[in-house]
N, C-alpha and C. Protein backbone atom coordinates (compact mmCIF):
# COMPACT_ATOMS: atom_id res chain seq x y z
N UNK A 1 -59.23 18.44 -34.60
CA UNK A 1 -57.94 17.84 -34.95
C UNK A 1 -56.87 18.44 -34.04
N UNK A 2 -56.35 19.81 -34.15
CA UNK A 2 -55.49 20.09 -33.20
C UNK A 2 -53.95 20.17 -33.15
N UNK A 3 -53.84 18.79 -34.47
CA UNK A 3 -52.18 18.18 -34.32
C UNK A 3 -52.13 18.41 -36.48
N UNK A 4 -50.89 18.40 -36.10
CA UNK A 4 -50.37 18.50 -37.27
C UNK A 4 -49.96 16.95 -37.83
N UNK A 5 -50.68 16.30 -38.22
CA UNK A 5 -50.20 15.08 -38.76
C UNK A 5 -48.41 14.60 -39.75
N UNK A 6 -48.14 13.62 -39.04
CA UNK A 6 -46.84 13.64 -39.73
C UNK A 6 -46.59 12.18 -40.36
N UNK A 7 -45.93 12.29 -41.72
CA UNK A 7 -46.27 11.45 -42.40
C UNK A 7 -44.67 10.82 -43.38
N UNK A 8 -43.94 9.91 -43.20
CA UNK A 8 -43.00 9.90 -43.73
C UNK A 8 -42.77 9.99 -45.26
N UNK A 9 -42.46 10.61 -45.70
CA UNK A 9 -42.52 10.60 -47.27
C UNK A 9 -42.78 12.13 -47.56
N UNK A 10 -43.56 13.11 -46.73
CA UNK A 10 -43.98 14.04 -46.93
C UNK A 10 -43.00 15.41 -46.83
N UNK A 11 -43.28 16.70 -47.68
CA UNK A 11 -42.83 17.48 -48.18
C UNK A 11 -43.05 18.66 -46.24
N UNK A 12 -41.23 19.01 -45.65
CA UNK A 12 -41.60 19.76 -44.59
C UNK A 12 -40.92 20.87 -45.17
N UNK A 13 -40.83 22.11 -44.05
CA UNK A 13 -39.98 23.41 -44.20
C UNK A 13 -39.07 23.27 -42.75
N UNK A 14 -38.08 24.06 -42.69
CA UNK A 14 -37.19 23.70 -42.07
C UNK A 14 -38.01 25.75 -41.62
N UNK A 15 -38.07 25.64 -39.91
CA UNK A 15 -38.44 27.33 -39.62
C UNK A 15 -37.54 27.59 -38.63
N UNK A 16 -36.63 27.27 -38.26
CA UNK A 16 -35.22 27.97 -37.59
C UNK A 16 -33.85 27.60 -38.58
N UNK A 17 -33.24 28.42 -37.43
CA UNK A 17 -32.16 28.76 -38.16
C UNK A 17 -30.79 27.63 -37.33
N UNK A 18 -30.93 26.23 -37.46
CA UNK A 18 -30.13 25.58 -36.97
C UNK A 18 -28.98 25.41 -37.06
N UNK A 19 -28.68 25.47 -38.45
CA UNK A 19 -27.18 25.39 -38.72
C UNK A 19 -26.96 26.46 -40.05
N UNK A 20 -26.72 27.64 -39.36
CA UNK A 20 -26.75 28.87 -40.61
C UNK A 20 -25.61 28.47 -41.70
N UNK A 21 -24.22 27.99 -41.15
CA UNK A 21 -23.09 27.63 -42.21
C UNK A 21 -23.02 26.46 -42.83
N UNK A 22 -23.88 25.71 -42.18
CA UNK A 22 -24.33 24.15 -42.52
C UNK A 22 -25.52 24.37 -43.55
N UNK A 23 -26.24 25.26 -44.29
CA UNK A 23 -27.65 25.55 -44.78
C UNK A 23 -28.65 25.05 -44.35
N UNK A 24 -28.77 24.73 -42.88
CA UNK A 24 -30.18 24.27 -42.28
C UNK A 24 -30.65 25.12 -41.82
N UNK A 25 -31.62 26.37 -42.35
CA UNK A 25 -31.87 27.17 -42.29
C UNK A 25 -33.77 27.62 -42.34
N UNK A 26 -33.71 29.04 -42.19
CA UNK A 26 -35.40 28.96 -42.28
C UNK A 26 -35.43 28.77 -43.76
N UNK A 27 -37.07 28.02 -44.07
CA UNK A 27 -37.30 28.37 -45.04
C UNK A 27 -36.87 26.93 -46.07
N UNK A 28 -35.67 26.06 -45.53
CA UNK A 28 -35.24 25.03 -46.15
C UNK A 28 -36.50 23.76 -46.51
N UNK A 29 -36.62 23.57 -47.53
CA UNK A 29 -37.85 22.48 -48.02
C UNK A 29 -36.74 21.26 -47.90
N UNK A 30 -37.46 20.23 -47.13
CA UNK A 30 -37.04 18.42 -47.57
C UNK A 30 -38.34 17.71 -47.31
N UNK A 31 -37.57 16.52 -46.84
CA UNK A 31 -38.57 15.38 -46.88
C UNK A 31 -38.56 14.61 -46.00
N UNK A 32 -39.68 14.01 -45.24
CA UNK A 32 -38.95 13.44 -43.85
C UNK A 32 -39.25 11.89 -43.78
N UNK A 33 -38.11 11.81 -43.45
CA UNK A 33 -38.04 10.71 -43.49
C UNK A 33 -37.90 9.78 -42.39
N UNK A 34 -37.75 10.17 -41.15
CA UNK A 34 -37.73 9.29 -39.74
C UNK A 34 -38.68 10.24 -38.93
N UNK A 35 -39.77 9.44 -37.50
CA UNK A 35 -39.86 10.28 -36.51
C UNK A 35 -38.86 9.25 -35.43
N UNK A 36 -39.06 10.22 -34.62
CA UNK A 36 -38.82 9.55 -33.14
C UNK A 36 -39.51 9.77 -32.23
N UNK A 37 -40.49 9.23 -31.37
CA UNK A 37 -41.77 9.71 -30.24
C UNK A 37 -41.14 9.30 -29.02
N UNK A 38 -42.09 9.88 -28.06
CA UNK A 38 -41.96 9.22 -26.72
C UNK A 38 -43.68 9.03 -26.62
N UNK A 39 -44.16 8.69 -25.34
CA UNK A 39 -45.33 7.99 -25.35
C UNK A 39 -45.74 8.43 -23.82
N UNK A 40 -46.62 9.09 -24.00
CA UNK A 40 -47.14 9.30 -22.39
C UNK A 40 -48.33 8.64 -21.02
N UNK A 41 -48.00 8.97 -20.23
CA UNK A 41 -48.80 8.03 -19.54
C UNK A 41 -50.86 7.60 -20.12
N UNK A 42 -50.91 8.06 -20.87
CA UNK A 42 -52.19 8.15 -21.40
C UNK A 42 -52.10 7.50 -22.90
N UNK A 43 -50.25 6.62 -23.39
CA UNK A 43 -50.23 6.50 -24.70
C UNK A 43 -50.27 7.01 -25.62
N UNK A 44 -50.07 8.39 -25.42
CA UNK A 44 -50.34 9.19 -27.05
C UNK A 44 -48.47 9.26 -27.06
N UNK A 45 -48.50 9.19 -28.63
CA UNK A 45 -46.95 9.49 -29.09
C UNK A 45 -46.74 11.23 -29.24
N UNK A 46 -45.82 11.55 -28.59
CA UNK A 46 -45.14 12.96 -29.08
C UNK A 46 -43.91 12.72 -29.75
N UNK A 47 -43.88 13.74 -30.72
CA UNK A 47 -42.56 13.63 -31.78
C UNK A 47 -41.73 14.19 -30.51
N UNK A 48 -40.24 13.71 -31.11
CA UNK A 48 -38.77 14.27 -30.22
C UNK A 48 -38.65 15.01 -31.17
N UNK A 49 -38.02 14.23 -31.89
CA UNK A 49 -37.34 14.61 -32.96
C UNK A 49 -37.53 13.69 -34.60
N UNK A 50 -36.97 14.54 -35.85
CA UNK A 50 -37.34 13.83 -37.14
C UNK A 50 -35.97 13.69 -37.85
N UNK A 51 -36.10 13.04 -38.77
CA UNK A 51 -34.98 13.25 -40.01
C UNK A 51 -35.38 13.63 -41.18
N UNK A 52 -34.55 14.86 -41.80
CA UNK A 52 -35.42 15.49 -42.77
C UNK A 52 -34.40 15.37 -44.12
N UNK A 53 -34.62 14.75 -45.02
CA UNK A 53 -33.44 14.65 -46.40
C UNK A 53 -33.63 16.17 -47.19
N UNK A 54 -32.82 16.60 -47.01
CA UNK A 54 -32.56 17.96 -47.95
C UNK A 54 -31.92 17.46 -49.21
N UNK A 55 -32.22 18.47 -50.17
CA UNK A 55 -32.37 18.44 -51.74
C UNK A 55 -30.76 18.28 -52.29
N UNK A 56 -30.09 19.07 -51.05
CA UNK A 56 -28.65 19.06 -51.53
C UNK A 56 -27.53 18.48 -50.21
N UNK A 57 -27.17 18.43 -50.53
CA UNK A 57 -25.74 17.82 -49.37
C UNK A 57 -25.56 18.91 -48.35
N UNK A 58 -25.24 18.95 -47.30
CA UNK A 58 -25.12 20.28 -45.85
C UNK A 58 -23.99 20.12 -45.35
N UNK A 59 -22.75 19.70 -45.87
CA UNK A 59 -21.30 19.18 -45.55
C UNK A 59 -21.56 18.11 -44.67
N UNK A 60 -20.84 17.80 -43.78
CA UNK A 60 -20.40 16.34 -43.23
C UNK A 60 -21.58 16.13 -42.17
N UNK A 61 -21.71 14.60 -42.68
CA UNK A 61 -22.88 13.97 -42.14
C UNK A 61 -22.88 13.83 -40.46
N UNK A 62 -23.50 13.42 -39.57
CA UNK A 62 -23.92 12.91 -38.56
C UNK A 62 -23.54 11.86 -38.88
N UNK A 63 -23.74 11.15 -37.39
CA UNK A 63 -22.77 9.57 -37.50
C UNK A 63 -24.21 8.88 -38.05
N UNK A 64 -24.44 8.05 -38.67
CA UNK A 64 -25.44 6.95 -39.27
C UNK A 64 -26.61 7.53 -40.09
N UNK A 65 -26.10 8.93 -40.80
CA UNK A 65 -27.02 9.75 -41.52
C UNK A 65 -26.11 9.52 -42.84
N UNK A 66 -26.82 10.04 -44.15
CA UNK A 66 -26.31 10.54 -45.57
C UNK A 66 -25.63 12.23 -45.44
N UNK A 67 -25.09 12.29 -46.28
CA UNK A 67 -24.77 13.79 -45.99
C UNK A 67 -25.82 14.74 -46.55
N UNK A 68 -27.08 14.48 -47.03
CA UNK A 68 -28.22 15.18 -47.23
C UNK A 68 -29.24 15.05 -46.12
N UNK A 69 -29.07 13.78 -44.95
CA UNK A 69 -30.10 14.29 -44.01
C UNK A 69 -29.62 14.67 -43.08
N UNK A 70 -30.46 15.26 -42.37
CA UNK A 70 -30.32 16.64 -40.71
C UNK A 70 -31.65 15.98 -40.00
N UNK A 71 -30.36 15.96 -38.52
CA UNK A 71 -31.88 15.72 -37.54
C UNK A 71 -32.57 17.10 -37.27
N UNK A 72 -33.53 16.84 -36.49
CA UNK A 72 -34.35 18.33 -36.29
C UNK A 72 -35.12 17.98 -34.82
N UNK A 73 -35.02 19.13 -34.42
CA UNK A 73 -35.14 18.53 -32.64
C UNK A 73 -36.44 19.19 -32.38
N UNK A 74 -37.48 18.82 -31.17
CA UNK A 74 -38.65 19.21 -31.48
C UNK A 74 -38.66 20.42 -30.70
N UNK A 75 -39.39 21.20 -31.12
CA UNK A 75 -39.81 22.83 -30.83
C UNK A 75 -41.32 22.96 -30.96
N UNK A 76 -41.98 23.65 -29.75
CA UNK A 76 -42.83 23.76 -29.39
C UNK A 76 -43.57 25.38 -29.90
N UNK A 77 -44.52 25.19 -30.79
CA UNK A 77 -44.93 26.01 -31.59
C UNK A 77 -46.56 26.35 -31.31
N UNK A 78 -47.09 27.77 -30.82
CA UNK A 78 -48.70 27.49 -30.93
C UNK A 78 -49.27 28.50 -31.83
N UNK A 79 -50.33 27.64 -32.49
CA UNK A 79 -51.13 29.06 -33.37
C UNK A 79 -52.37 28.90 -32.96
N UNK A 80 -52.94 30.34 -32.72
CA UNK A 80 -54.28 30.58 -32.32
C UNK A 80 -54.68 31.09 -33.94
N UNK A 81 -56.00 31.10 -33.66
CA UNK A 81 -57.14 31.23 -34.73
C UNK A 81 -58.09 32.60 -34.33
């Protein structure tokens, strides 16, 4: 497998610290609700970026967001075994 499957509807954690005064923070649980890919010469989709609905409001929205969702930009993460 390799990849972390991503699934709209599904329960993420938020693991940086994006907007410390905004509470987008480590550790933050939502729900995601958009991807965005790009597509490489071989057709496979890579995530950019997602939209993640948090439980509570994070003050003032993004332009064409709720004031509970946050985009989240993609970060490149590896775990060995």
């Amino acid at each position: 497998l390799g990849k972390v499957p991503l699934v709209i509807g599904m329960p993420v954690v938020i693991t940086n610290n994006f907007d410390v005064g905004g509470g987008i923070v480590n550790g933050t649980y939502g729900i995601l609700k958009k991807i965005r890919y790009t597509c490489d010469n071989a057709e496979r989709r890579h995530a950019t970026s997602c939209i993640v609905e948090l439980p509570s409001p994070v003050g003032q929205p993004m332009s064409g967001l709720t004031n509970s969702e946050v985009p989240v930009i993609e970060q490149e993460s590896r775990i060995t075994f």
